[in-house]
Protein backbone atom coordinates (compact mmCIF):
# COMPACT_ATOMS: atom_id res chain seq x y z
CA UNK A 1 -81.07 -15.04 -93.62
CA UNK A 2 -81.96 -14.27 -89.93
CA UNK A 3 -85.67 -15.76 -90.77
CA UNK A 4 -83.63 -19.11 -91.88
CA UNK A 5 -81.66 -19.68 -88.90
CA UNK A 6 -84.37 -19.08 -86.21
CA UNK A 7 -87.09 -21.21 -88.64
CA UNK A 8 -85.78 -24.61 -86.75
CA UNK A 9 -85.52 -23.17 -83.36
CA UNK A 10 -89.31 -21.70 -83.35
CA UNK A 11 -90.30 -25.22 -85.41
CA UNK A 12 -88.71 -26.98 -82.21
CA UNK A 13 -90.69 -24.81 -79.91
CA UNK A 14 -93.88 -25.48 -81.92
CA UNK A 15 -93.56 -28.42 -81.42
CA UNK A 16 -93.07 -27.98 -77.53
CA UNK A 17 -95.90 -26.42 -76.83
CA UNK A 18 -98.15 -28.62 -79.23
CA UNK A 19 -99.57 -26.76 -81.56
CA UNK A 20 -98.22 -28.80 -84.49
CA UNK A 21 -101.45 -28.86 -86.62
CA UNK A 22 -102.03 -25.21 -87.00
CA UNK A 23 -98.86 -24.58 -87.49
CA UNK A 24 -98.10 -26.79 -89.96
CA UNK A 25 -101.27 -25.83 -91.88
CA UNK A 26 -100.64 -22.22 -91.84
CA UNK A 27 -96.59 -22.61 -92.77
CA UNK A 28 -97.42 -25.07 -95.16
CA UNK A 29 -100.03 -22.49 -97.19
CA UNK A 30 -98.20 -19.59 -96.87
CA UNK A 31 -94.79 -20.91 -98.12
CA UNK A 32 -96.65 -23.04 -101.43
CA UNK A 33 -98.73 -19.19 -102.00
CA UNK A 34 -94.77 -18.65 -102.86
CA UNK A 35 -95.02 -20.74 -106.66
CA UNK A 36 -98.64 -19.05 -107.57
CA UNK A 37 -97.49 -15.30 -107.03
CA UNK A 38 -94.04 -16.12 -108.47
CA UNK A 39 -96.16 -17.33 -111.66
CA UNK A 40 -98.28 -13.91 -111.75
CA UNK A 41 -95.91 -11.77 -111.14
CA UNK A 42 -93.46 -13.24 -113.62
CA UNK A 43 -96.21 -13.17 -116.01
CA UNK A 44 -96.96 -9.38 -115.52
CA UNK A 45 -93.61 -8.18 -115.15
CA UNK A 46 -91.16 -10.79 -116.65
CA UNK A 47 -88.12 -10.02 -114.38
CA UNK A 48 -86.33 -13.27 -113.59
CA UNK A 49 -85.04 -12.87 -110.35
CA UNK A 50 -88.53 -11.45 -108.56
CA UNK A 51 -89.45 -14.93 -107.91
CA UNK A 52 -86.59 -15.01 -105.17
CA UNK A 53 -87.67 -12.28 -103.34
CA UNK A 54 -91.06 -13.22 -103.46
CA UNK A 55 -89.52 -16.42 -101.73
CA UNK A 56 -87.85 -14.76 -99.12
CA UNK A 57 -90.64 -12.61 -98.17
CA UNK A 58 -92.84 -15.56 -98.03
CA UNK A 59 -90.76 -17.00 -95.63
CA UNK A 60 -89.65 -14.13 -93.45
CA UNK A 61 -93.47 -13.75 -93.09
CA UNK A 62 -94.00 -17.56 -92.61
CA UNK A 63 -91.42 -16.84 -89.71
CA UNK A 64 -93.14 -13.79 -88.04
CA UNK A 65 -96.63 -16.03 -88.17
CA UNK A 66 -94.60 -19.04 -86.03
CA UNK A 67 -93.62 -16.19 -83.65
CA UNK A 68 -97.35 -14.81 -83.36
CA UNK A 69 -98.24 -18.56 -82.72
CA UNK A 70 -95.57 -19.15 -79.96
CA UNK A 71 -96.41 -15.93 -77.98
């Protein structure tokens, strides 16, 4: 949940300190690498609710990646 909140405050700074294309590139393929794991690792292990975590580590790490790019 802490990932969530801060997401639109580091976007903003992204944005601040122009790096808007790599960001949105990198964001952009790490949170749509979210549907073909989801896919693969419901097809493997065919547990319903594995596909949410997947999402929420896809995003937590989409999060640490905007903070690597701020720094």
């Amino acid at each position: 949940m802490f990932a969530v909140c801060c997401s639109s405050v580091l976007t903003m700074l992204v944005h601040a300190i122009g790096r808007m294309k790599e960001f949105s590139f990198y964001r952009g393929t790490i949170i749509l690498l979210t549907l073909p794991i989801s896919y693969l690792v419901l097809r493997f292990y065919a547990i319903p609710y594995l596909p949410i975590i997947i999402n929420a580590i896809m995003d937590i790490m989409a999060s640490f990646y905007t903070i690597l790019l701020v720094r």
